[in-house]
C-alpha atoms as a PDB file:
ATOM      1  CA  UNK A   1      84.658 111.547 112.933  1.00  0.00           C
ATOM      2  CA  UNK A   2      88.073 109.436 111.880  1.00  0.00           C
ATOM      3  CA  UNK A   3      91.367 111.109 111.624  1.00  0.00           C
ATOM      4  CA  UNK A   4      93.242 108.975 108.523  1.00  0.00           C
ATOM      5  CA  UNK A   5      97.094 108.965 109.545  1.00  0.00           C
ATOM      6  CA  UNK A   6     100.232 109.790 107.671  1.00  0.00           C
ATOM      7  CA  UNK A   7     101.017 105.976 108.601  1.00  0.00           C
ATOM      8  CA  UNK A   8      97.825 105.120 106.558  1.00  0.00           C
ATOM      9  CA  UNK A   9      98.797 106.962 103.708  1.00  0.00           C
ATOM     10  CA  UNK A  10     102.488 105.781 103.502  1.00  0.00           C
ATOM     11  CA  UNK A  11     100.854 102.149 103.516  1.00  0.00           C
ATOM     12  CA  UNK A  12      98.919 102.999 101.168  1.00  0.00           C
ATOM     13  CA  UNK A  13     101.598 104.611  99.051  1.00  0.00           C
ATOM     14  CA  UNK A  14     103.757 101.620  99.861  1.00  0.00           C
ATOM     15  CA  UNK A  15     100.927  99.178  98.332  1.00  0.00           C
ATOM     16  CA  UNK A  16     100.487 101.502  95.440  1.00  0.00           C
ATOM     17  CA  UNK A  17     104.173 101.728  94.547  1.00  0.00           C
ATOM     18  CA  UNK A  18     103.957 105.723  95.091  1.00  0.00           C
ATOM     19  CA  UNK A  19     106.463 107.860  96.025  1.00  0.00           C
ATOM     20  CA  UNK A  20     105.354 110.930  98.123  1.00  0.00           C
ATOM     21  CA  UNK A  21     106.916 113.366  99.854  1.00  0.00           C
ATOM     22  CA  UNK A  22     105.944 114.457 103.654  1.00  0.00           C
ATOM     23  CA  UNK A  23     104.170 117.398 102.724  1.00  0.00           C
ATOM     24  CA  UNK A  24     101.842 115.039  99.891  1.00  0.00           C
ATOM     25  CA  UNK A  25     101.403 112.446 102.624  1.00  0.00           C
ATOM     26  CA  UNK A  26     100.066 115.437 104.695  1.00  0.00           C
ATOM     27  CA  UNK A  27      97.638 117.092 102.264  1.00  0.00           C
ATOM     28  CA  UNK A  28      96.807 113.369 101.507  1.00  0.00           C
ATOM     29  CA  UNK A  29      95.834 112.842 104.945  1.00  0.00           C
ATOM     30  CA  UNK A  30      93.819 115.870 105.253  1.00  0.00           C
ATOM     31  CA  UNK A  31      91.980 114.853 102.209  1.00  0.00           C
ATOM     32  CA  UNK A  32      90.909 110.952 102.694  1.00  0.00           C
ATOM     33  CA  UNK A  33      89.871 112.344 106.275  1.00  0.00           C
ATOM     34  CA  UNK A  34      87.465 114.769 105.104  1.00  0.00           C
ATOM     35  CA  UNK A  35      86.371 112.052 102.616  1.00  0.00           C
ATOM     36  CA  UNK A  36      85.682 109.551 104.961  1.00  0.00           C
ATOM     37  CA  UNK A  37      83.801 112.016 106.818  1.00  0.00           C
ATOM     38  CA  UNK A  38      81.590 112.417 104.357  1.00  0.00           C
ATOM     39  CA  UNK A  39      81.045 108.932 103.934  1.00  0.00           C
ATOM     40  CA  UNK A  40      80.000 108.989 107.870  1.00  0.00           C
ATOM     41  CA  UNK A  41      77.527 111.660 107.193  1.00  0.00           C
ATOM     42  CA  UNK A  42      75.941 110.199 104.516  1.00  0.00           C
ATOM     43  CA  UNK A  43      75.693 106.518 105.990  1.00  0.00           C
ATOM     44  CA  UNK A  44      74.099 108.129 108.959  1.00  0.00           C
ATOM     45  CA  UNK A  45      71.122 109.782 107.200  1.00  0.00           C
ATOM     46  CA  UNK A  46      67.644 107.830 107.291  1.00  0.00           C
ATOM     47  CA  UNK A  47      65.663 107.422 103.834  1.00  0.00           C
ATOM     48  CA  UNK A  48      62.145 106.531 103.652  1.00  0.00           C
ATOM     49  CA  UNK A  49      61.443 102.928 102.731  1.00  0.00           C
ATOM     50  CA  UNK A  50      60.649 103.454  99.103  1.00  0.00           C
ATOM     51  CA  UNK A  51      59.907 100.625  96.601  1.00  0.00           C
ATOM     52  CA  UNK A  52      61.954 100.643  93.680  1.00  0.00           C
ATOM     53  CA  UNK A  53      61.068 100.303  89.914  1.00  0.00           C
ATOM     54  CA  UNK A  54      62.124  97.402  87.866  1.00  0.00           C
ATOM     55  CA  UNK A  55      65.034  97.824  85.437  1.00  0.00           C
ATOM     56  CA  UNK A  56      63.126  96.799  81.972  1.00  0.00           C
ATOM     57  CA  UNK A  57      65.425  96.141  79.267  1.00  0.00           C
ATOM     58  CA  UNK A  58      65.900  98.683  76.481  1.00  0.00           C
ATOM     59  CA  UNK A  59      63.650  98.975  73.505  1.00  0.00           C
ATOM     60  CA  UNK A  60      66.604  97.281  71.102  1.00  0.00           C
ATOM     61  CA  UNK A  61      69.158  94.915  71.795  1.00  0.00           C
ATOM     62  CA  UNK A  62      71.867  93.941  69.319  1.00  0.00           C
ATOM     63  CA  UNK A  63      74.221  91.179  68.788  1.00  0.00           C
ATOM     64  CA  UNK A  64      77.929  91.819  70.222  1.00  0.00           C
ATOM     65  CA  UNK A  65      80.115  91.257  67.253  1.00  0.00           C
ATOM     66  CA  UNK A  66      83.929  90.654  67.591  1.00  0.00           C
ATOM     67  CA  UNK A  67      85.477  92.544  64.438  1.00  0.00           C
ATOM     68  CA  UNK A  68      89.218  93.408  63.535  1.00  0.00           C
ATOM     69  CA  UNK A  69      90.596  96.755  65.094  1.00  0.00           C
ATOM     70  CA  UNK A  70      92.210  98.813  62.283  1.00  0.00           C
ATOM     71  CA  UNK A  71      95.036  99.525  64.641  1.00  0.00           C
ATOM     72  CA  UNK A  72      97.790  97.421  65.160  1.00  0.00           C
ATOM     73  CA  UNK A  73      99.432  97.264  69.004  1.00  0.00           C
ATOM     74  CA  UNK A  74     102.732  98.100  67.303  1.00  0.00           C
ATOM     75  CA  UNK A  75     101.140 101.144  66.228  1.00  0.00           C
ATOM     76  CA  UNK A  76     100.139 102.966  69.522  1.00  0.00           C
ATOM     77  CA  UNK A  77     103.065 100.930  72.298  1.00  0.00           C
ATOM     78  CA  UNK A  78     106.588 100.463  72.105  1.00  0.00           C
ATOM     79  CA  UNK A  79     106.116  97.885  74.840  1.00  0.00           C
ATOM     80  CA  UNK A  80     105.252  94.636  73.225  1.00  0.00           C
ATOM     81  CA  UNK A  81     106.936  91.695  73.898  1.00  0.00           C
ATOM     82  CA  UNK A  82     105.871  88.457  71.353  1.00  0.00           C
ATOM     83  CA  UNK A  83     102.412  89.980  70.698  1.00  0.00           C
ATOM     84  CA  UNK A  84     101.755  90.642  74.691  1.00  0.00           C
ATOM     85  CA  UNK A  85     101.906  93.781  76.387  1.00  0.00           C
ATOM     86  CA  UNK A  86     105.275  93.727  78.918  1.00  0.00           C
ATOM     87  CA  UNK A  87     105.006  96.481  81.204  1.00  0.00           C
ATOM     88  CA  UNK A  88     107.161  97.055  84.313  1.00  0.00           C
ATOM     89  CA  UNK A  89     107.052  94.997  87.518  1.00  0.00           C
ATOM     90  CA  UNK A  90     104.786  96.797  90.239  1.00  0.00           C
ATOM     91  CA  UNK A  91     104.309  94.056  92.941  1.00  0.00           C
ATOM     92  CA  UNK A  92     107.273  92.448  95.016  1.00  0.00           C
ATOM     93  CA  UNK A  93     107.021  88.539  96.023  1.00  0.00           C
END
Protein backbone atom coordinates (compact mmCIF):
# COMPACT_ATOMS: atom_id res chain seq x y z
CA UNK A 1 0.00 0.00 0.00
CA UNK A 2 1.36 3.81 -0.91
CA UNK A 3 0.59 6.71 1.27
CA UNK A 4 0.29 9.87 -1.49
CA UNK A 5 1.68 13.03 0.51
CA UNK A 6 0.37 16.50 1.04
CA UNK A 7 3.83 17.38 -0.76
CA UNK A 8 2.47 15.33 -3.76
CA UNK A 9 -0.62 17.04 -3.91
CA UNK A 10 0.72 20.66 -3.55
CA UNK A 11 3.01 19.65 -6.65
CA UNK A 12 0.45 18.63 -8.21
CA UNK A 13 -1.67 21.67 -7.45
CA UNK A 14 1.38 23.75 -8.26
CA UNK A 15 1.55 22.05 -11.93
CA UNK A 16 -2.15 22.41 -12.27
CA UNK A 17 -2.28 26.10 -11.35
CA UNK A 18 -4.76 25.16 -8.31
CA UNK A 19 -5.18 26.82 -5.35
CA UNK A 20 -6.10 24.61 -2.30
CA UNK A 21 -6.35 25.07 1.04
CA UNK A 22 -4.68 22.61 3.82
CA UNK A 23 -7.70 20.93 4.66
CA UNK A 24 -8.40 20.17 0.42
CA UNK A 25 -4.77 19.10 0.16
CA UNK A 26 -5.69 16.69 3.06
CA UNK A 27 -8.95 15.15 1.83
CA UNK A 28 -7.00 15.17 -1.53
CA UNK A 29 -4.43 13.07 -0.10
CA UNK A 30 -6.71 10.69 1.48
CA UNK A 31 -8.41 10.28 -1.77
CA UNK A 32 -5.52 9.64 -4.57
CA UNK A 33 -4.22 7.16 -1.74
CA UNK A 34 -7.16 5.07 -1.64
CA UNK A 35 -7.14 5.36 -5.47
CA UNK A 36 -3.89 4.19 -5.99
CA UNK A 37 -4.68 1.43 -3.79
CA UNK A 38 -7.05 0.27 -5.83
CA UNK A 39 -4.98 0.40 -8.71
CA UNK A 40 -2.50 -2.04 -6.59
CA UNK A 41 -5.28 -4.42 -6.04
CA UNK A 42 -6.37 -4.68 -9.29
CA UNK A 43 -2.81 -4.96 -11.02
CA UNK A 44 -2.18 -7.75 -8.61
CA UNK A 45 -5.08 -10.04 -9.62
CA UNK A 46 -4.26 -13.01 -12.16
CA UNK A 47 -6.69 -13.48 -15.30
CA UNK A 48 -6.81 -16.52 -17.29
CA UNK A 49 -5.03 -16.34 -20.62
CA UNK A 50 -8.03 -15.78 -22.80
CA UNK A 51 -7.89 -15.15 -26.59
CA UNK A 52 -9.55 -12.18 -27.67
CA UNK A 53 -12.05 -11.54 -30.57
CA UNK A 54 -11.23 -9.41 -33.49
CA UNK A 55 -12.68 -5.89 -33.67
CA UNK A 56 -14.68 -6.21 -37.23
CA UNK A 57 -15.67 -3.00 -38.55
CA UNK A 58 -19.29 -1.87 -38.35
CA UNK A 59 -21.94 -2.86 -40.80
CA UNK A 60 -21.87 0.98 -42.43
CA UNK A 61 -19.28 3.38 -42.73
CA UNK A 62 -19.82 6.92 -43.99
CA UNK A 63 -17.82 9.65 -45.41
CA UNK A 64 -16.63 12.43 -42.75
CA UNK A 65 -17.89 15.62 -44.21
CA UNK A 66 -16.56 19.08 -43.07
CA UNK A 67 -19.79 21.42 -43.16
CA UNK A 68 -20.36 25.08 -41.79
CA UNK A 69 -21.40 25.31 -38.00
CA UNK A 70 -24.50 27.56 -37.74
CA UNK A 71 -22.88 29.18 -34.77
CA UNK A 72 -20.56 31.80 -34.94
CA UNK A 73 -17.52 31.89 -32.07
CA UNK A 74 -18.70 35.44 -31.37
CA UNK A 75 -21.86 33.97 -30.48
CA UNK A 76 -21.06 31.58 -27.52
CA UNK A 77 -17.20 33.50 -26.17
CA UNK A 78 -16.38 36.87 -25.36
CA UNK A 79 -12.77 35.76 -25.62
CA UNK A 80 -11.74 36.01 -29.20
CA UNK A 81 -8.91 37.70 -30.22
CA UNK A 82 -8.56 38.11 -34.44
CA UNK A 83 -10.70 34.97 -35.02
CA UNK A 84 -8.53 32.79 -32.31
CA UNK A 85 -9.55 31.87 -29.01
CA UNK A 86 -7.18 34.03 -26.27
CA UNK A 87 -7.60 32.55 -23.03
CA UNK A 88 -5.49 33.29 -19.92
CA UNK A 89 -1.85 32.27 -19.40
CA UNK A 90 -1.65 28.94 -17.25
CA UNK A 91 2.05 27.86 -17.65
CA UNK A 92 5.13 30.02 -16.42
CA UNK A 93 8.54 29.94 -18.61
Amino acid sequence: MSDFSVETVRHIAKLSSLELTPEEETLFAQQFTTIFNYFEQISQIQLPDVPGTPLEPPPFTRQDEAVASPVAPEQFSPYLENGFFKVPRVLDT
